[in-house]
C-alpha atoms as a PDB file:
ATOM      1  CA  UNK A   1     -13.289-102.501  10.060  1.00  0.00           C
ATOM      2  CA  UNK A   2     -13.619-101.180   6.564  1.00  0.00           C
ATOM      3  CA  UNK A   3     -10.718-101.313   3.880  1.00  0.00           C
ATOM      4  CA  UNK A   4      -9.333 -98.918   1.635  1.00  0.00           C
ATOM      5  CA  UNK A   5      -9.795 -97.798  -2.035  1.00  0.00           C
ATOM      6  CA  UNK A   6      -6.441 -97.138  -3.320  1.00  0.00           C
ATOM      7  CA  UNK A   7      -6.543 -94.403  -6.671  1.00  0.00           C
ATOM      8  CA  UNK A   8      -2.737 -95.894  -7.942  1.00  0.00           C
ATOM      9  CA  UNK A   9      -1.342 -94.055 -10.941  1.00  0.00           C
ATOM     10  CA  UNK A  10       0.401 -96.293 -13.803  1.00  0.00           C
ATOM     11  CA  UNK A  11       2.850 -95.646 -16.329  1.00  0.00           C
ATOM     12  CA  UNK A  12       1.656 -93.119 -19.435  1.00  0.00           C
ATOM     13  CA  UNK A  13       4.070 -95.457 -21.668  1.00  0.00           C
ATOM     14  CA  UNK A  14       7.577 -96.211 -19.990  1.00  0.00           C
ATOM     15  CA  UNK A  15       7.291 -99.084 -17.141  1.00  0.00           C
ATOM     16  CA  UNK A  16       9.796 -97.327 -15.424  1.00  0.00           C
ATOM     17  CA  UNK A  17       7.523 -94.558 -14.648  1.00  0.00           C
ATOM     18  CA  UNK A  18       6.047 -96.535 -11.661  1.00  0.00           C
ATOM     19  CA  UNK A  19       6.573 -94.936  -7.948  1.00  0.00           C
ATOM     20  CA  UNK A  20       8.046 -97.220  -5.216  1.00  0.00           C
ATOM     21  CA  UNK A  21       5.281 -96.203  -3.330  1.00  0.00           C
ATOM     22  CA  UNK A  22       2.888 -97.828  -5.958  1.00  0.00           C
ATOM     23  CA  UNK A  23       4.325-100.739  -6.692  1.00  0.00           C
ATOM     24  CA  UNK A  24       4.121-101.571  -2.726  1.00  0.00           C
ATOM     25  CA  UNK A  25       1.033-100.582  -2.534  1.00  0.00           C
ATOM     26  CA  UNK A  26      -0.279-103.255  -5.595  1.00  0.00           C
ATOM     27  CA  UNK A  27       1.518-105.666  -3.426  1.00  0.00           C
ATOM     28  CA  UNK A  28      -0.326-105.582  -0.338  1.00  0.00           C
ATOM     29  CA  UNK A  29      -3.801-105.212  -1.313  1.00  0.00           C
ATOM     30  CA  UNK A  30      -6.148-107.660  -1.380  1.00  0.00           C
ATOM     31  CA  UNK A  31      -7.719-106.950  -5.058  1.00  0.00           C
ATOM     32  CA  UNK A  32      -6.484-104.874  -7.948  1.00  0.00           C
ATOM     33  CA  UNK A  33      -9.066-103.749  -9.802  1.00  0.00           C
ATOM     34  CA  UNK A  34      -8.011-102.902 -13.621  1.00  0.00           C
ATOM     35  CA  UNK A  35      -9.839-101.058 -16.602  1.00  0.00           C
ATOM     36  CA  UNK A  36      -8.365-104.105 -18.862  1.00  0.00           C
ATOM     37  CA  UNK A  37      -6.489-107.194 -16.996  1.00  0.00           C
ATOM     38  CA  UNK A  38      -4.836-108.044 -20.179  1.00  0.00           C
ATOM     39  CA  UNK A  39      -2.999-104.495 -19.859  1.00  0.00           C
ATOM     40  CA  UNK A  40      -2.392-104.938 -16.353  1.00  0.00           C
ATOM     41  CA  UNK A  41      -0.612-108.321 -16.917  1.00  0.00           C
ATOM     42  CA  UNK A  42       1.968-106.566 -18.609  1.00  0.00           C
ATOM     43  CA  UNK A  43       2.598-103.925 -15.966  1.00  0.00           C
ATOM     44  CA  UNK A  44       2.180-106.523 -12.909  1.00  0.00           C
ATOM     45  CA  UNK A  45       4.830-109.192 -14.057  1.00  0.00           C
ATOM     46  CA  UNK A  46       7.291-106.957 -14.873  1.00  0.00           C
ATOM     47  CA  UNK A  47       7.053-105.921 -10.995  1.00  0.00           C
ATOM     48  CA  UNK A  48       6.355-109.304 -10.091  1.00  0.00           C
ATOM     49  CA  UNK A  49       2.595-108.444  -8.306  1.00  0.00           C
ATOM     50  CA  UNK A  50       0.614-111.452  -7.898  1.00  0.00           C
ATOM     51  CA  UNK A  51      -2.426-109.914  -6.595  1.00  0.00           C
ATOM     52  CA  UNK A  52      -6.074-111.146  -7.797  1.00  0.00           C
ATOM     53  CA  UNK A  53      -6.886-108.955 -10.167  1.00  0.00           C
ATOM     54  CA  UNK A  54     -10.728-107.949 -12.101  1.00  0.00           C
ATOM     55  CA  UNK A  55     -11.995-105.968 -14.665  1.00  0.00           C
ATOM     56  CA  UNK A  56     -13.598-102.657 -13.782  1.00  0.00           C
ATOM     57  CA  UNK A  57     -14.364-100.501 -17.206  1.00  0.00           C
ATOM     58  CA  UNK A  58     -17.199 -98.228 -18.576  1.00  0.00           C
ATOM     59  CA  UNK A  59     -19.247-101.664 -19.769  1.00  0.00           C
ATOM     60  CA  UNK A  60     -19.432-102.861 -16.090  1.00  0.00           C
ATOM     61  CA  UNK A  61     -19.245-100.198 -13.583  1.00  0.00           C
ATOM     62  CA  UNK A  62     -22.090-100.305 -12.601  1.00  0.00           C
ATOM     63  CA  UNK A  63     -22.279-103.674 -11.794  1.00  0.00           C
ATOM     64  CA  UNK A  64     -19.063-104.182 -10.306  1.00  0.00           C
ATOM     65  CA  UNK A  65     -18.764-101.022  -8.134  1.00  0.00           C
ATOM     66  CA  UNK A  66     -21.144-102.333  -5.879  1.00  0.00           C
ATOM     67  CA  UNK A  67     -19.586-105.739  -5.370  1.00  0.00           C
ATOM     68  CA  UNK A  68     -16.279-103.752  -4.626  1.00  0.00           C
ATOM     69  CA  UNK A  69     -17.893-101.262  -2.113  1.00  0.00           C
ATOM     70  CA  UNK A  70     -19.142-104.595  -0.666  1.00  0.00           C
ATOM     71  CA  UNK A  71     -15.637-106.095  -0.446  1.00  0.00           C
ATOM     72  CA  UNK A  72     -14.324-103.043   1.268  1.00  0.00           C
ATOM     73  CA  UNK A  73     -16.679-102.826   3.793  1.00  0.00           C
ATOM     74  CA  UNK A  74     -15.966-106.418   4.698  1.00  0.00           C
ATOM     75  CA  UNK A  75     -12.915-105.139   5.292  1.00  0.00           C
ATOM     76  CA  UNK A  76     -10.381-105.753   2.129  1.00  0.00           C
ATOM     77  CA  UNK A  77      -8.359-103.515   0.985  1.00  0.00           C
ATOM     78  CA  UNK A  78      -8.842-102.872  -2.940  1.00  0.00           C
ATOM     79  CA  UNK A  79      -6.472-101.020  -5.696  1.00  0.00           C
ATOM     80  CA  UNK A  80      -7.882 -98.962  -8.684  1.00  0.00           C
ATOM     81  CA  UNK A  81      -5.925 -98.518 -11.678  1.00  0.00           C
ATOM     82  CA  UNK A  82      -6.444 -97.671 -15.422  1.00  0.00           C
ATOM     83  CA  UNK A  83      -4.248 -98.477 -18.880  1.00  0.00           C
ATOM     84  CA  UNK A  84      -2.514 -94.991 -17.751  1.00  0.00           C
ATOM     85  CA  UNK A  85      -1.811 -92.312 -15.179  1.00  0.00           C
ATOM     86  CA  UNK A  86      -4.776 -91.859 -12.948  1.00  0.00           C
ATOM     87  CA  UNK A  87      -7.769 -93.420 -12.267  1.00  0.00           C
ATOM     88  CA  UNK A  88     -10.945 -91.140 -12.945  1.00  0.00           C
ATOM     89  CA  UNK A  89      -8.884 -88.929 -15.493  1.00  0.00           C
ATOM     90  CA  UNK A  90     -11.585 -89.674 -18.776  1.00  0.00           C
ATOM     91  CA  UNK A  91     -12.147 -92.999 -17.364  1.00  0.00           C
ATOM     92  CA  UNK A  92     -15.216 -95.101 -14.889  1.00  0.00           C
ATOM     93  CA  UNK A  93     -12.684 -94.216 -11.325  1.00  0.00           C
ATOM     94  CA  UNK A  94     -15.203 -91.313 -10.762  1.00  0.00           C
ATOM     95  CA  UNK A  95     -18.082 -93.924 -10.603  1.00  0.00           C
ATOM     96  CA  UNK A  96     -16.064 -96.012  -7.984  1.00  0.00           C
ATOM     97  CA  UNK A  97     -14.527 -93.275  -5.922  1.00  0.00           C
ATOM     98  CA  UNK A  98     -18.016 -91.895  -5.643  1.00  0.00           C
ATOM     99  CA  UNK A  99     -19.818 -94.761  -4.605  1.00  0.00           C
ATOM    100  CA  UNK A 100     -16.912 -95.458  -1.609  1.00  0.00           C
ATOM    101  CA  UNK A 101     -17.054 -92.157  -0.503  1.00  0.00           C
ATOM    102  CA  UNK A 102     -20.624 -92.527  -0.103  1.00  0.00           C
ATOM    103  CA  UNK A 103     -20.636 -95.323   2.033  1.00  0.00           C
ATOM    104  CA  UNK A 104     -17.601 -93.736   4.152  1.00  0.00           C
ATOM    105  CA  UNK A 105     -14.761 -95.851   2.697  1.00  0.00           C
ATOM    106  CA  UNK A 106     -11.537 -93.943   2.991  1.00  0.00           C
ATOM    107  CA  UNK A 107     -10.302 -93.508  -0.898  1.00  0.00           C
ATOM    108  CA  UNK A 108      -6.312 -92.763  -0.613  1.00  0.00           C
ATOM    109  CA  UNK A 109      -4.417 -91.774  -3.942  1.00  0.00           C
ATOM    110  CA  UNK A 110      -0.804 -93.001  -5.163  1.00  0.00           C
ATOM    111  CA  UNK A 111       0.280 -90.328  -7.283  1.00  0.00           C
ATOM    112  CA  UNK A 112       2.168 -90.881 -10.331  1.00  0.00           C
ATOM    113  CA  UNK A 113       2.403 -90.263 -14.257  1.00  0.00           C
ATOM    114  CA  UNK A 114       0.044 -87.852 -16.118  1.00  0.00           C
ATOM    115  CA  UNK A 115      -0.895 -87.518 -19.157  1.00  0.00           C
ATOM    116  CA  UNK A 116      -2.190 -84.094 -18.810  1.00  0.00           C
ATOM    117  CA  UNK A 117       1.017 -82.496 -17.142  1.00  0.00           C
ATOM    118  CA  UNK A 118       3.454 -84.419 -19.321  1.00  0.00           C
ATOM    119  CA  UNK A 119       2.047 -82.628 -22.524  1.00  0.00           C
ATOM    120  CA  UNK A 120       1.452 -79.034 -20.873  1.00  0.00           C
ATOM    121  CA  UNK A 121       5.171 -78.581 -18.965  1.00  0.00           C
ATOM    122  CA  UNK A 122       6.553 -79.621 -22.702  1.00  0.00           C
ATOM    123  CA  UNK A 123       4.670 -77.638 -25.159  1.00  0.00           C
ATOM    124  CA  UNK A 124       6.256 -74.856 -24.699  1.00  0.00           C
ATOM    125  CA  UNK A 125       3.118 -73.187 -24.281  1.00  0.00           C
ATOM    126  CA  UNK A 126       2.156 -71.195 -20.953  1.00  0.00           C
ATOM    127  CA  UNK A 127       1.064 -73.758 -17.652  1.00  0.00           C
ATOM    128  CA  UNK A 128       0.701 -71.329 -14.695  1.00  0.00           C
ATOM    129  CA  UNK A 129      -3.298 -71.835 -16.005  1.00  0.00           C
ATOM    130  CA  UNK A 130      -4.827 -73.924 -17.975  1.00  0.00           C
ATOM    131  CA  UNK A 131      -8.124 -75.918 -18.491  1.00  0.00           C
ATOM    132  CA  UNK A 132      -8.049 -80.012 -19.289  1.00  0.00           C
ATOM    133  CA  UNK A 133     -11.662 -80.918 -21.268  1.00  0.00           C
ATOM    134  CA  UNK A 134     -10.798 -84.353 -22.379  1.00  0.00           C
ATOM    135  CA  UNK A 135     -11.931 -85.852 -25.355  1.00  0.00           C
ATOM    136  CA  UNK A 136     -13.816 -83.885 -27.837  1.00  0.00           C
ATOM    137  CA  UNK A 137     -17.596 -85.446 -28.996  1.00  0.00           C
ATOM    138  CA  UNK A 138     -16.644 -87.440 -31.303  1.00  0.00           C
ATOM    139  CA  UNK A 139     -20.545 -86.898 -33.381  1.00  0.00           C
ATOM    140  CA  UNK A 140     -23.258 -85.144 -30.768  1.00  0.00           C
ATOM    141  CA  UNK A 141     -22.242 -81.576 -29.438  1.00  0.00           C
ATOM    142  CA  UNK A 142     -19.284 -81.670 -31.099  1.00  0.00           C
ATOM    143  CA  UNK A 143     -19.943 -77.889 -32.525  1.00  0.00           C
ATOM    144  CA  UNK A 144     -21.088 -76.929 -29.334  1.00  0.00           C
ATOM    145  CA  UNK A 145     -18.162 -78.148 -27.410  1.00  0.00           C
ATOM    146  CA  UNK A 146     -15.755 -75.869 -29.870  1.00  0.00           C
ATOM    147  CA  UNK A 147     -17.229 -72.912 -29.758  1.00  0.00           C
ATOM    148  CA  UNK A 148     -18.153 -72.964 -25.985  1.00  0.00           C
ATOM    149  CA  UNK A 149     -14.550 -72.366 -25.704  1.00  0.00           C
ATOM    150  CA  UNK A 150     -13.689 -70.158 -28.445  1.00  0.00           C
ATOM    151  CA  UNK A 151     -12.970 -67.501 -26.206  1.00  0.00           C
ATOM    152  CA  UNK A 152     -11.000 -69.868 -23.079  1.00  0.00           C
ATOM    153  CA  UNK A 153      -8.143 -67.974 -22.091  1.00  0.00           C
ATOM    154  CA  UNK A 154      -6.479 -70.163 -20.615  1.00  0.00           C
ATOM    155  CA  UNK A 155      -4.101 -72.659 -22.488  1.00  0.00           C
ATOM    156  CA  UNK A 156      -6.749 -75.892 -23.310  1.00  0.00           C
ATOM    157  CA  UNK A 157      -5.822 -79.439 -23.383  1.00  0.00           C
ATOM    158  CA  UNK A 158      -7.210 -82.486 -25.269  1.00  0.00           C
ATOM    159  CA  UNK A 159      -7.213 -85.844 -25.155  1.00  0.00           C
ATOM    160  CA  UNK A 160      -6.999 -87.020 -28.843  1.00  0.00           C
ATOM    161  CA  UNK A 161      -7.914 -90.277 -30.755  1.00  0.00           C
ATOM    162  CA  UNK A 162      -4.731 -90.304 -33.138  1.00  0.00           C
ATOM    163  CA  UNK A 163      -7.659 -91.081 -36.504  1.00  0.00           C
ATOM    164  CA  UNK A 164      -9.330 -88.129 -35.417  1.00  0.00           C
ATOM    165  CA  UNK A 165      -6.314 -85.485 -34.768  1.00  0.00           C
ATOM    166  CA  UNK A 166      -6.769 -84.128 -37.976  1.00  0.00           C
ATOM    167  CA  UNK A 167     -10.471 -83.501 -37.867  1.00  0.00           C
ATOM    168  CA  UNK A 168     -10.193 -81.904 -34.205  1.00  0.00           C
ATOM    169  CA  UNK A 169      -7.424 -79.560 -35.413  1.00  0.00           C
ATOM    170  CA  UNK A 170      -9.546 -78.337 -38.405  1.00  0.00           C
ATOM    171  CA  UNK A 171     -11.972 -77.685 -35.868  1.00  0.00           C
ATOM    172  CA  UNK A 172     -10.190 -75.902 -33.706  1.00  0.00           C
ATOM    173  CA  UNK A 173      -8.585 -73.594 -36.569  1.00  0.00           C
ATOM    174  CA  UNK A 174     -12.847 -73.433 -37.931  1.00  0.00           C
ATOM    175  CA  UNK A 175     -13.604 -72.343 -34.277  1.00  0.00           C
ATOM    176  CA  UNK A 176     -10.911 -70.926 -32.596  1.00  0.00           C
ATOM    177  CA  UNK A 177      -8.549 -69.562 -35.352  1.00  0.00           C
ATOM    178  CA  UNK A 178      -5.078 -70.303 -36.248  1.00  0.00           C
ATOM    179  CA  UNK A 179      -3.575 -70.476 -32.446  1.00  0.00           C
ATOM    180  CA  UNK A 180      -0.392 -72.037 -31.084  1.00  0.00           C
ATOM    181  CA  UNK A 181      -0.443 -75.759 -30.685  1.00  0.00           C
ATOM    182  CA  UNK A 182       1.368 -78.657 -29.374  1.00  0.00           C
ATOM    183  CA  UNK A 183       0.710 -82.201 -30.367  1.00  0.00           C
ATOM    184  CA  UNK A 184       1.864 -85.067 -28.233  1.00  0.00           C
ATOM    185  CA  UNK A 185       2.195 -88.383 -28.666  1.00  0.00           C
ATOM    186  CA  UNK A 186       3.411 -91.432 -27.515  1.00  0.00           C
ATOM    187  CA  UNK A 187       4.955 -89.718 -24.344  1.00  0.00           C
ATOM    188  CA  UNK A 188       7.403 -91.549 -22.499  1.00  0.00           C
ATOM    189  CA  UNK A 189       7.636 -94.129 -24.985  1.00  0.00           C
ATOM    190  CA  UNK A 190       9.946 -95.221 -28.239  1.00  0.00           C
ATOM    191  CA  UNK A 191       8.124 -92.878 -30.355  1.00  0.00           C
ATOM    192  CA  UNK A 192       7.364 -89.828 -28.856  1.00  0.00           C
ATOM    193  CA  UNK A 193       7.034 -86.958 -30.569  1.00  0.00           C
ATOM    194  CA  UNK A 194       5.855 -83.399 -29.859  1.00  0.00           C
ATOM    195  CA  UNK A 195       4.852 -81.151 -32.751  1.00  0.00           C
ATOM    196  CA  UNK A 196       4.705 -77.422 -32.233  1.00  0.00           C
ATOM    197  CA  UNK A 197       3.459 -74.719 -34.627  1.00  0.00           C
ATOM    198  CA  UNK A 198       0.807 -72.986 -35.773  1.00  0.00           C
ATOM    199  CA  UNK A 199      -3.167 -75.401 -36.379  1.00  0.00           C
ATOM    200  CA  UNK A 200      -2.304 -74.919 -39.876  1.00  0.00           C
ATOM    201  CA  UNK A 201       1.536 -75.811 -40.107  1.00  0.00           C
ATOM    202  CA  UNK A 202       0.490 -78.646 -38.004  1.00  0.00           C
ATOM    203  CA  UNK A 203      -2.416 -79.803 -39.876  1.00  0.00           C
ATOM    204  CA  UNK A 204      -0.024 -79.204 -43.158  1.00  0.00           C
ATOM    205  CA  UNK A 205       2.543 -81.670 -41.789  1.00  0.00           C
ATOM    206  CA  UNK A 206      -0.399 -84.735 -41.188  1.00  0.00           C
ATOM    207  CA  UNK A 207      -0.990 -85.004 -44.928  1.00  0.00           C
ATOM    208  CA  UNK A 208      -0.715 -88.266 -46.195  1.00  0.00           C
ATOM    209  CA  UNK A 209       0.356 -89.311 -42.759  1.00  0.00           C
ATOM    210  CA  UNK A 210      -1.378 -92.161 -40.263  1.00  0.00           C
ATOM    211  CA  UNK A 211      -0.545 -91.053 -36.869  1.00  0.00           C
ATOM    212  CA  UNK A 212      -0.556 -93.997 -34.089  1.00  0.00           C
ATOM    213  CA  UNK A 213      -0.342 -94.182 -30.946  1.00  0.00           C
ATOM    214  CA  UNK A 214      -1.990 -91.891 -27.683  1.00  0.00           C
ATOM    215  CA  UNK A 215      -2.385 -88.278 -28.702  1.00  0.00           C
ATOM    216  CA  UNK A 216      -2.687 -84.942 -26.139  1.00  0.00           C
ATOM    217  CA  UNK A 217      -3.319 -81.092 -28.135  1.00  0.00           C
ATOM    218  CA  UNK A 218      -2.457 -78.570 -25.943  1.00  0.00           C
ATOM    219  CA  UNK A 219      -4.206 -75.437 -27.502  1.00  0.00           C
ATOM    220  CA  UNK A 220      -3.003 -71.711 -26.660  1.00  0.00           C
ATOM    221  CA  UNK A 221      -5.711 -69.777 -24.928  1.00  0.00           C
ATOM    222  CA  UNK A 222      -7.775 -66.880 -26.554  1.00  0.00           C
ATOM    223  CA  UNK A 223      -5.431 -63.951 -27.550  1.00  0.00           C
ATOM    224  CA  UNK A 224      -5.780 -60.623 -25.661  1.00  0.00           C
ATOM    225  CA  UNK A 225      -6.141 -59.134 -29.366  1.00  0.00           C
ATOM    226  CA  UNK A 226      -5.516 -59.176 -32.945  1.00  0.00           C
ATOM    227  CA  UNK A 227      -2.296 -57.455 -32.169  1.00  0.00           C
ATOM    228  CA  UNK A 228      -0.366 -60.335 -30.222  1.00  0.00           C
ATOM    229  CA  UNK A 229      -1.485 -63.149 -32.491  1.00  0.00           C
ATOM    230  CA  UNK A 230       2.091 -63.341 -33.478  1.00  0.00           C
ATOM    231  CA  UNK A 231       3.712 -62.322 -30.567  1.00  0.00           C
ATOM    232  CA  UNK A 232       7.145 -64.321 -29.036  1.00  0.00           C
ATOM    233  CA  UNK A 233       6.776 -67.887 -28.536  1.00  0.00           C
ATOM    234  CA  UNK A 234       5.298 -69.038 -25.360  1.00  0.00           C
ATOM    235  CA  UNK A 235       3.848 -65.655 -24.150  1.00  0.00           C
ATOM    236  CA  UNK A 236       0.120 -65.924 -23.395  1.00  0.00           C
ATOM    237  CA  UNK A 237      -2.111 -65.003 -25.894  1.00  0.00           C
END
């Protein structure tokens, strides 16, 4: 009988984050595999898992995927999990979960911390809809990726190298104009810090500043019209 691919969400920052329900399930498995073991130490001793434990990142997916599709159907039972929140989110789980569900191996998911939600429910800007595109293009289709959503609607979340926040919010106030904006970082941890404001009050308040740390924009949507621009704080626009 085959064994299971277990999606297990980890901590965005704070250890304490972790579900019951995932730290059993890292307990009974027979391998965990981890987008960098030395990160996973951390997280594993502090809730005493002694599982086996390899590396699974975007340099060896697709090399190791098929050894772990092989271990499942031989019947072990293997976890997934990344630095943070959930495997697949901007990370190799995609290549994994694909190549299970391909050969009919059940893939289960332990929900847990996200990234995405964390920043959204507290920027203050509106969540009923909104659209997640990751990381920006750092050289290649980097234009192209701004103004293919210059006219989004919906409120638009980033994923943010903290050197680069300052380039990506020029680019969104070159692009997309002067919207609404919440910066995020270091949720959950010692530092965190949200920043709200207009692109340019925020881009005002990074000079001469080094930001560190994990960074999530979450970008107000395109505005009806001219004539709500400035309207109350958190309506849509």
């Amino acid at each position: 009988m085959a064994g299971k691919l277990y999606l297990v969400a980890t901590p965005i920052g704070n250890l304490q984050d972790m579900t019951f329900r995932a730290v059993e399930t890292l307990r009974r498995v027979d391998l965990i595999a981890a987008e960098d073991t030395r990160h996973a130490a951390i997280l594993l001793r502090h809730y005493e898992i002694h599982q086996p434990v390899v590396s699974y990142h975007d340099f060896n997916e697709r090399k190791v995927a098929p050894q772990l599709v092989a271990q499942m159907q031989d019947g072990k039972n293997i976890a997934l999990i990344t630095d943070a929140g959930s495997p697949g989110i901007s990370d190799p789980g995609f290549f994994l979960v694909r190549a299970a569900v391909a050969e009919n191996i059940v893939v289960e998911a332990i929900p847990g911390a996200s990234a995405v939600v964390t920043a959204v429910t507290i920027s203050g800007l509106p969540c009923d809809r909104f659209v997640f595109e990751g990381f920006p293009p750092a050289k290649k289709g980097r234009q192209t990726f701004f103004q293919s959503l210059t006219n989004e609607p919906r409120t638009i979340v980033l994923y943010e190298a903290p050197q680069r926040v300052a380039r990506t919010l020029q680019d969104i106030l070159t692009y997309w104009g002067d919207r609404r904006v919440a910066l995020t970082r270091e949720m959950t941890k010692i530092h965190e810090e949200v920043r709200r404001g207009k692109v340019s009050e925020i881009l005002a308040g990074l000079q001469e500043q080094t930001l560190r740390g994990e960074c999530v924009l979450v970008v107000a949507g395109r505005p009806k019209s001219k004539a709500n621009v400035d309207s109350e704080p958190g309506e849509p626009i």
